[in-house]
Protein backbone atom coordinates (compact mmCIF):
# COMPACT_ATOMS: atom_id res chain seq x y z
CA UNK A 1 0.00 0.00 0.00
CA UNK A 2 1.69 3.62 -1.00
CA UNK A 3 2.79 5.44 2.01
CA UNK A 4 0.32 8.07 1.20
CA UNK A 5 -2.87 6.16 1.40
CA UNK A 6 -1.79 4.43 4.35
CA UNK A 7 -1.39 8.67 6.03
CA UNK A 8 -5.01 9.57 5.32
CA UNK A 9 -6.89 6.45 5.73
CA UNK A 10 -5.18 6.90 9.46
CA UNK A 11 -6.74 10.09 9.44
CA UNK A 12 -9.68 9.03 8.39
CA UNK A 13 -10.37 6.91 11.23
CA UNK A 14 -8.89 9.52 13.89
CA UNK A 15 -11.66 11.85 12.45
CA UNK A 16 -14.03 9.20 13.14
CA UNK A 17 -13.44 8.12 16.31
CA UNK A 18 -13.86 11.80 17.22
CA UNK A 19 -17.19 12.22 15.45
CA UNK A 20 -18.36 8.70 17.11
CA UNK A 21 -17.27 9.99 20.52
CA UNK A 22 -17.56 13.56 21.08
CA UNK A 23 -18.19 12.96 24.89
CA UNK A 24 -15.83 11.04 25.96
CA UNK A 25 -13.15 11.93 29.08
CA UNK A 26 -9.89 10.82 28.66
CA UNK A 27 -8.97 9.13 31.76
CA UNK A 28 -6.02 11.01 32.80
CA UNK A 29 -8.03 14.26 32.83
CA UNK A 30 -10.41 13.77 35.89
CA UNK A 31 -11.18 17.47 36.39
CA UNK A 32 -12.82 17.57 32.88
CA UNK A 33 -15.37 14.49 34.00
CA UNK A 34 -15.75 16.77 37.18
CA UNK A 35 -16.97 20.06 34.59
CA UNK A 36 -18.87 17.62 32.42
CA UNK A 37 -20.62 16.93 35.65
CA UNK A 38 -21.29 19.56 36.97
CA UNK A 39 -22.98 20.90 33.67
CA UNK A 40 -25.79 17.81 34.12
CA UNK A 41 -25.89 18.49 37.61
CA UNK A 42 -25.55 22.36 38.14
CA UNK A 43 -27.24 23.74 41.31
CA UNK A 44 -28.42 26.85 41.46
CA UNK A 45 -29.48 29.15 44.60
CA UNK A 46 -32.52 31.72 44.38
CA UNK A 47 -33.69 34.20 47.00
CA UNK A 48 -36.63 35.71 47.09
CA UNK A 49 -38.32 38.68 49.79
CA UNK A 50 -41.56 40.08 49.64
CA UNK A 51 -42.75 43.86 49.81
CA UNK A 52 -40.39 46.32 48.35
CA UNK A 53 -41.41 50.03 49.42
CA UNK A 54 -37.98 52.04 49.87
CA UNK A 55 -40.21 55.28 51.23
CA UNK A 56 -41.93 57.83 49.17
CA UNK A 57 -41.72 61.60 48.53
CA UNK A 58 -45.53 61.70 47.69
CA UNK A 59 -47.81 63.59 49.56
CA UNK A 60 -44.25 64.95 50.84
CA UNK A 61 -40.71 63.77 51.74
CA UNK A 62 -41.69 63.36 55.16
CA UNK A 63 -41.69 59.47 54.20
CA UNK A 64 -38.47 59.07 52.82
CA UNK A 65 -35.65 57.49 54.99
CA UNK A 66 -32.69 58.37 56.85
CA UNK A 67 -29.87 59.63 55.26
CA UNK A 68 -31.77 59.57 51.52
CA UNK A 69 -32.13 55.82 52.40
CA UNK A 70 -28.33 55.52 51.32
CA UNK A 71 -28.04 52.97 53.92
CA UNK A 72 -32.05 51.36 54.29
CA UNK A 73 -30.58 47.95 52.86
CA UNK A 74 -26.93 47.42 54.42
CA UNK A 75 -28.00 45.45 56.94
CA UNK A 76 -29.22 42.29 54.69
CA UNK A 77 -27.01 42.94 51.64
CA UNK A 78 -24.71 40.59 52.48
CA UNK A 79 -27.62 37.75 52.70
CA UNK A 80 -29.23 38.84 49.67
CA UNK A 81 -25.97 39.14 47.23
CA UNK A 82 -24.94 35.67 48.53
CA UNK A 83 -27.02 33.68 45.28
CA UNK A 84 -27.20 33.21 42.01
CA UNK A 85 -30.24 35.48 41.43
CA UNK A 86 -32.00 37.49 43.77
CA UNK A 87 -35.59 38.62 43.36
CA UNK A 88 -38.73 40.39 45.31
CA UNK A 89 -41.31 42.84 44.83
CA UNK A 90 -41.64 46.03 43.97
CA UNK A 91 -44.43 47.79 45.64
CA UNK A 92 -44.78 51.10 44.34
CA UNK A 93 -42.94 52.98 41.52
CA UNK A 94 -39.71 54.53 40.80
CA UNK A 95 -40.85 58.63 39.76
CA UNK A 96 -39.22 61.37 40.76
CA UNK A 97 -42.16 63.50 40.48
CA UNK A 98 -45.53 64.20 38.80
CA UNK A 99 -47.38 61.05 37.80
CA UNK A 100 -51.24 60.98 38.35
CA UNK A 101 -52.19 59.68 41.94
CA UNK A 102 -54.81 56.96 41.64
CA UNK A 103 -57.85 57.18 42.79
CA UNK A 104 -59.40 54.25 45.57
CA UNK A 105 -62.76 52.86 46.22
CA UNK A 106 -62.31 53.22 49.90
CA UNK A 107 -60.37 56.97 50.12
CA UNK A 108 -59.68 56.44 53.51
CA UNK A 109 -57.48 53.95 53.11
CA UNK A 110 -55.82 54.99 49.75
CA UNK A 111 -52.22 55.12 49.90
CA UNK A 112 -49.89 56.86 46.69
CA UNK A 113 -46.32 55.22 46.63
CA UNK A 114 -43.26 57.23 44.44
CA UNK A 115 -39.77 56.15 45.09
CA UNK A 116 -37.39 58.11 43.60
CA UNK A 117 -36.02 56.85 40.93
CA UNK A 118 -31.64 56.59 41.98
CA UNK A 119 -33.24 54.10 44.73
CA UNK A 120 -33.16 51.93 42.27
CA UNK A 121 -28.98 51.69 42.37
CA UNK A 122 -29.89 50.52 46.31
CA UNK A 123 -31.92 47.56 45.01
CA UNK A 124 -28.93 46.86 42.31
CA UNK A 125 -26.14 47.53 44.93
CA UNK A 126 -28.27 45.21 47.38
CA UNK A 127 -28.04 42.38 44.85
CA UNK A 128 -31.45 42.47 43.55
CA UNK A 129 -31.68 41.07 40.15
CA UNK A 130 -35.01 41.00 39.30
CA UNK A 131 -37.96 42.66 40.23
CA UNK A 132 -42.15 41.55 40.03
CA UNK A 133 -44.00 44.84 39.22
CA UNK A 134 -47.49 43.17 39.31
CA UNK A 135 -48.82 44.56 42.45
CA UNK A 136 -52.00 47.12 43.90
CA UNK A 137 -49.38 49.62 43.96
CA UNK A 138 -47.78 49.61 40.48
CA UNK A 139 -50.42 51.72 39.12
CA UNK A 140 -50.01 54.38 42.36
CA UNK A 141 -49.21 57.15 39.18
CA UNK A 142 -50.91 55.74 36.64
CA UNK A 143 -49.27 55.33 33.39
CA UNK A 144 -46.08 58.12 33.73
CA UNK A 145 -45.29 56.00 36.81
CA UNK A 146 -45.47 52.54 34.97
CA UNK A 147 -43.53 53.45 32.37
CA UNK A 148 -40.86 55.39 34.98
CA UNK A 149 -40.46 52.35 36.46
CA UNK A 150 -39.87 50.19 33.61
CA UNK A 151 -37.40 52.34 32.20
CA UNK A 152 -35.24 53.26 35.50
CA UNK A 153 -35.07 49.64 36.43
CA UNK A 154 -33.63 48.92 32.93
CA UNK A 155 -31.27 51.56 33.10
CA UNK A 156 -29.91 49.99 36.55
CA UNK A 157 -29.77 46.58 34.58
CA UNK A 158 -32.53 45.26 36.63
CA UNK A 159 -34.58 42.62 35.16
CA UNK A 160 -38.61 43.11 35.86
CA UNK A 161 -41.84 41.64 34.59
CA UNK A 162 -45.58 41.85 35.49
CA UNK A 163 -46.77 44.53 33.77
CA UNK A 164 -49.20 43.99 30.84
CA UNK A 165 -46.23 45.74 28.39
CA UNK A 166 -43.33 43.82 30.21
CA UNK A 167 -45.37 40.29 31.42
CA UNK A 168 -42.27 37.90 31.26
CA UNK A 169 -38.34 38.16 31.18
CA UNK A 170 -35.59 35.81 29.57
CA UNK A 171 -32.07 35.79 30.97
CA UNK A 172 -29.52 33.46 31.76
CA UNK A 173 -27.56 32.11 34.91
CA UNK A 174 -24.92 29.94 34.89
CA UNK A 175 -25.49 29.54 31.20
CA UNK A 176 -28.72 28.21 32.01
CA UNK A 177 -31.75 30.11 30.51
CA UNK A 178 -34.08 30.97 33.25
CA UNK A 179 -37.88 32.63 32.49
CA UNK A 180 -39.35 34.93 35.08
CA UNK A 181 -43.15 36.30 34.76
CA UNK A 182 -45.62 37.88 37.18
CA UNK A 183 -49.59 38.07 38.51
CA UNK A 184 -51.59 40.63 40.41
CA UNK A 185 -55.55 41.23 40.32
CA UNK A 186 -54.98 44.49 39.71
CA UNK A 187 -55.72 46.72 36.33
CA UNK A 188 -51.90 47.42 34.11
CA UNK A 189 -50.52 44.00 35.82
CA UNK A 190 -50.83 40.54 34.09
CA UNK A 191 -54.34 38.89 35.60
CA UNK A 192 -53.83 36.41 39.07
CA UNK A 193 -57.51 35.69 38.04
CA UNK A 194 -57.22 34.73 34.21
CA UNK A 195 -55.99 30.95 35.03
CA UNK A 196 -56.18 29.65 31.44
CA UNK A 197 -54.07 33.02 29.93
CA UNK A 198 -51.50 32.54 33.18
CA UNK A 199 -50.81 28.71 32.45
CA UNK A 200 -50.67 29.23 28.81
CA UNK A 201 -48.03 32.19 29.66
CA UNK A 202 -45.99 29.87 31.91
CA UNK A 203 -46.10 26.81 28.98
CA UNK A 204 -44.91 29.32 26.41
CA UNK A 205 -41.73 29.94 28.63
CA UNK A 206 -41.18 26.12 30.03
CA UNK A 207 -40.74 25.57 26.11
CA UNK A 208 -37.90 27.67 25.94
CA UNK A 209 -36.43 28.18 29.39
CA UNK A 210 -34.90 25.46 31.25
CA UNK A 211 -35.79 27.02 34.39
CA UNK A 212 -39.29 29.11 35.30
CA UNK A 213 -40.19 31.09 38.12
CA UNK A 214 -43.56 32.53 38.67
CA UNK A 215 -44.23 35.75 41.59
CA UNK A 216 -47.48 36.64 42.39
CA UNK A 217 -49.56 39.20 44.61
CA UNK A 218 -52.63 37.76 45.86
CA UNK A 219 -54.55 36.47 48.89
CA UNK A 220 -55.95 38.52 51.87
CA UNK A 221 -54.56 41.27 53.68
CA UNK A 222 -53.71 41.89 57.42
CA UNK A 223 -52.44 40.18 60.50
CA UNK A 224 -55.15 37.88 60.48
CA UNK A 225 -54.39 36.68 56.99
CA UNK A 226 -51.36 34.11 57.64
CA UNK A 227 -53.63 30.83 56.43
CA UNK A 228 -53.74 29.41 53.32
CA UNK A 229 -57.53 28.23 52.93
CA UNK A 230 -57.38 27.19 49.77
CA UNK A 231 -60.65 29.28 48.51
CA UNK A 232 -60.88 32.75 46.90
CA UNK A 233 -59.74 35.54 49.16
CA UNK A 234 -61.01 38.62 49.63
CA UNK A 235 -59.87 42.82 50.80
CA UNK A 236 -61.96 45.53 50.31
CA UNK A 237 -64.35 43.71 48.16
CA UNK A 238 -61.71 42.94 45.92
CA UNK A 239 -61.09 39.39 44.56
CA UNK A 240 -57.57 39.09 45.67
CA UNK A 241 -57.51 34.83 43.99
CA UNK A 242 -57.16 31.42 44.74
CA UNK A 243 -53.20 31.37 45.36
CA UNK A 244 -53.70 27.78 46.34
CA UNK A 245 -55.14 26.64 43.06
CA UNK A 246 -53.30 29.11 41.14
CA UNK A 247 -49.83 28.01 42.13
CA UNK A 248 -50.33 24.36 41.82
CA UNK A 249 -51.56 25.32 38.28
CA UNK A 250 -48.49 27.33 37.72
CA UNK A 251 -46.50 24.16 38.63
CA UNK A 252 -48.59 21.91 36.39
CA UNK A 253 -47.98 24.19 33.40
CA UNK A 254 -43.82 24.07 33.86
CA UNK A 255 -43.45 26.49 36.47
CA UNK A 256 -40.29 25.58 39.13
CA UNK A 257 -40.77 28.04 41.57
CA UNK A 258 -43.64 29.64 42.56
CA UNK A 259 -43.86 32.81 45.45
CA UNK A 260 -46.21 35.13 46.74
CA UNK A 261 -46.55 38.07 48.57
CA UNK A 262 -49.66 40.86 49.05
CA UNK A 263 -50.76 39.50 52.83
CA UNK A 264 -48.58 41.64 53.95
CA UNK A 265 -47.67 39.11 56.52
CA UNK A 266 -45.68 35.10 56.24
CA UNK A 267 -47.34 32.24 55.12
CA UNK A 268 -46.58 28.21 54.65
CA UNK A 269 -44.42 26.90 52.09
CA UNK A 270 -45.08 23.84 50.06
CA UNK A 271 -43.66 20.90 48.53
CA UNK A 272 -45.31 20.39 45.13
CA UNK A 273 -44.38 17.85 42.62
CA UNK A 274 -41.13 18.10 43.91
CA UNK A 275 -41.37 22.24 43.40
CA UNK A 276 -41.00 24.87 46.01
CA UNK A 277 -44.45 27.20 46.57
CA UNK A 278 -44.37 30.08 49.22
CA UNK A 279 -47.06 31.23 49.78
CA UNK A 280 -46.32 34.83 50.89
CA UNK A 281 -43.28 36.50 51.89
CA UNK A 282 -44.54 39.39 53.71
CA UNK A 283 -43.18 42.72 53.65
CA UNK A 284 -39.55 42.88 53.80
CA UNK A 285 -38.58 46.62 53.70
CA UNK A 286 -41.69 48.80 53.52
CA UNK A 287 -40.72 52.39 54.98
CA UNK A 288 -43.00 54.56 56.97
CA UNK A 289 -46.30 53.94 55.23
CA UNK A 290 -47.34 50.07 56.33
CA UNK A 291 -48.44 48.71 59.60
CA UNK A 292 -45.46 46.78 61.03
CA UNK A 293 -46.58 45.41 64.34
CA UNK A 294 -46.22 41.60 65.07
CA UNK A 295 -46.05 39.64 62.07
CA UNK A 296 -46.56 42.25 59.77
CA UNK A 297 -42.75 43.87 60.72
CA UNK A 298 -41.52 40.30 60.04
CA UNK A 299 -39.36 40.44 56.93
CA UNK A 300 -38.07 36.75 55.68
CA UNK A 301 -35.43 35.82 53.13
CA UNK A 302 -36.42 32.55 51.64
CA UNK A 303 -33.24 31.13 50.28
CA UNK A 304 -33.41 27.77 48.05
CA UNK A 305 -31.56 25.71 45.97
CA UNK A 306 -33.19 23.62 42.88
CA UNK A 307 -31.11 21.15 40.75
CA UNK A 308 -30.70 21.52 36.76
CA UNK A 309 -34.04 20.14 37.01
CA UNK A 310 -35.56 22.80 38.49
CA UNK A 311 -36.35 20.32 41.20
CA UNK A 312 -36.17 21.58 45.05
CA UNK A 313 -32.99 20.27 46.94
CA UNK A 314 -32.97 22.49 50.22
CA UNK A 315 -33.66 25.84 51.49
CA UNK A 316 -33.21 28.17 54.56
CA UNK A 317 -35.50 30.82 56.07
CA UNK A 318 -33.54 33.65 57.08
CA UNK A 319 -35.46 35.17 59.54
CA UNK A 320 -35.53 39.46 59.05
CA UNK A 321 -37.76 42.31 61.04
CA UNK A 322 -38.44 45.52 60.49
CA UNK A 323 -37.71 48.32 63.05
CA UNK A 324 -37.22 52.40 63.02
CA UNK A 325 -40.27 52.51 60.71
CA UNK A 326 -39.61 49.47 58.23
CA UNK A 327 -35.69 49.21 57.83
CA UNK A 328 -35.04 45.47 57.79
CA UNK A 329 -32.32 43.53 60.14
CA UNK A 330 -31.40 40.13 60.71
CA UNK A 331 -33.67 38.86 63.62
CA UNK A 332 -31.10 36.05 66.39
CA UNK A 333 -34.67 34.92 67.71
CA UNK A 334 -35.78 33.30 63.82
CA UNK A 335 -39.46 34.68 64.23
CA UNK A 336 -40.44 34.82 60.95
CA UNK A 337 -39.01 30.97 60.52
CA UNK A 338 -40.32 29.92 63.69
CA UNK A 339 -43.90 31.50 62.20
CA UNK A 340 -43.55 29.58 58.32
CA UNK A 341 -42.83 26.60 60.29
CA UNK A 342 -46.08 26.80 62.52
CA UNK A 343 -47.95 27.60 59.57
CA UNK A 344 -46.28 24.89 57.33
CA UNK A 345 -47.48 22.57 59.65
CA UNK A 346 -50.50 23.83 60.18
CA UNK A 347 -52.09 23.81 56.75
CA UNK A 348 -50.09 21.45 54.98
CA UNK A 349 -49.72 18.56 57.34
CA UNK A 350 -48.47 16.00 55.30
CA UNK A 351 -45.72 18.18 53.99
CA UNK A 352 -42.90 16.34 52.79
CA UNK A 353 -40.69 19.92 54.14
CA UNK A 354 -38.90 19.72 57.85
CA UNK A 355 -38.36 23.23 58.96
CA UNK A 356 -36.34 24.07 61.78
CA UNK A 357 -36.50 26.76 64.52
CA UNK A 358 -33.51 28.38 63.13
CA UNK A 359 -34.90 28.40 59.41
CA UNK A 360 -33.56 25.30 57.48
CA UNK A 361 -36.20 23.39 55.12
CA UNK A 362 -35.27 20.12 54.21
CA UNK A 363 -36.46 16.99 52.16
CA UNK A 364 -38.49 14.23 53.81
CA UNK A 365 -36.28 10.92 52.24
């Protein structure tokens, strides 16, 4: 055989072997099995907090924080940068002025929220992420203060979604594409009461996002609202939803996480085809303008970690509280855990979710 056939029929079968075998280690390279692993079995950690409201300079500044509110967040920043993507809720909008005030059913108990809008680089400098926007309060200044809002939080490279112009956002983590989208039963915000639109929204993004998570504002207000009763709540003779049915829908249509807030106060968590529900956060730092008294001052940072899968592995409840008028610190006596616990095992108790006194959630095996 001429010296030159035998060369490229060798290469031909090098070139082969490759194509035949495009995965395969080679045994004296163990830390490329270990990154070949880890891309199956990536973990990723998500936080999530309630009630947003950083204080307001509408009627008048005389509800804006300390110091400009510089410093409202320095206290949990630590906790809340320490994850792959941090997320909560908005409650209010980012305006420096003007907007049109809305107008209540009840005026008596009709509250206007405007944050200015470079208190949206303390969100970003906290380690937010991503922000719902579906709320009561997103429409506080009508439609100068929606759109306000959407564009400062973009220009602070915060991601946000909820609105009916801005319903759902696409981004990556890890290299893993991730889909966030957001409910309220309130007019300008994507419907918490429209069930079939809200699953179809949430089985749009499962087909091209690896990874889901679904925020929503719903349920009953007040300190006597911490129970999930799985029927259609009610405030002010509004329809605030179902959040029980709603979320287990969300989690039958492709939805891996699913968390609420809008009680104002905790509620249980949930184990749910292997997917973590919460089923309100509470506020977590609402300044000057909210009742904070008992449970309604406590301010918890759910922390969990899901698989590749989007499957729940563990968690922690990182018990916060709100003092000098709704600035949030760490609390050393784990109230707010101590509270999801009791509640956990109040209305859900089969639960396959241990939850300690100090805040960890773990797995029944």
């Amino acid at each position: 055989m001429p010296r030159t056939y035998k060369i490229v029929s060798l290469l031909i079968t090098v070139l082969l072997s490759c194509n035949n075998d495009k995965t395969k280690i080679p045994e004296d390279k163990p830390e490329l099995r270990e990154e070949q692993k880890n891309s199956i079995d990536e973990v990723f950690s998500v936080i999530m907090v309630g009630d947003i409201m950083l204080g307001t300079n509408y009627p008048s500044s005389s509800s804006l924080p300390p110091d400009d509110g510089k410093y409202i967040l320095d206290n949990v920043k630590e906790i809340l940068q320490n994850a792959d993507l941090t997320i909560g809720n908005l409650e209010g909008t980012l305006l420096n002025s003007g907007g049109t005030p809305k107008q209540c059913l009840n005026p008596s108990n009709c509250v206007a929220f405007r944050m200015p809008e470079h208190y949206a680089g303390y969100l970003k400098e906290a380690g937010f992420d991503v922000m719902s926007v579906a709320n009561n309060h997103s429409g506080d200044m009508g439609e100068t203060g929606r759109e306000s809002t959407m564009k400062t939080l973009d220009r602070y490279r915060i991601k946000h979604a909820g609105y009916l112009k801005q319903p759902e956002v696409i981004f990556e983590v890890k290299g893993v594409r991730f889909g966030f989208t957001a409910f309220a039963p309130n007019v300008g915000t994507q419907s918490l009461l429209n069930l079939q639109a809200a699953e179809e929204r949430v089985k749009n993004l499962k087909k091209i996002c690896k990874i889901v998570i679904v925020s929503f504002h719903g349920g009953a207000e007040g300190s006597g609202a911490t129970g999930v009763n799985r029927k259609q709540e009610y405030y002010l003779g509004e329809n605030r939803g179902n959040v029980y049915e709603f979320s287990h829908k969300m989690i039958d249509a492709g939805a891996d996480i699913v968390f609420g807030h809008g009680p104002h106060v905790p509620r249980a968590v949930e184990l749910y085809k292997d997917r973590i529900i919460a089923y309100s956060l509470g506020n977590f730092c609402t300044y000057a303008k909210f009742g904070l008294s008992g449970p309604l001052g406590y301010a918890p940072i759910l922390k969990v970690k899901i698989n590749n899968n989007g499957e729940f592995l563990e968690g922690e409840i990182i018990s916060a509280h709100q003092l000098n008028r709704g600035i949030p610190y760490i609390d050393k006596e784990h109230k707010a855990a101590r509270l999801i616990k009791k509640l956990t095992e109040k209305d859900f108790p089969d639960s396959q979710l241990i939850i300690s006194d100090t805040g960890s959630i773990k797995r029944i095996k």
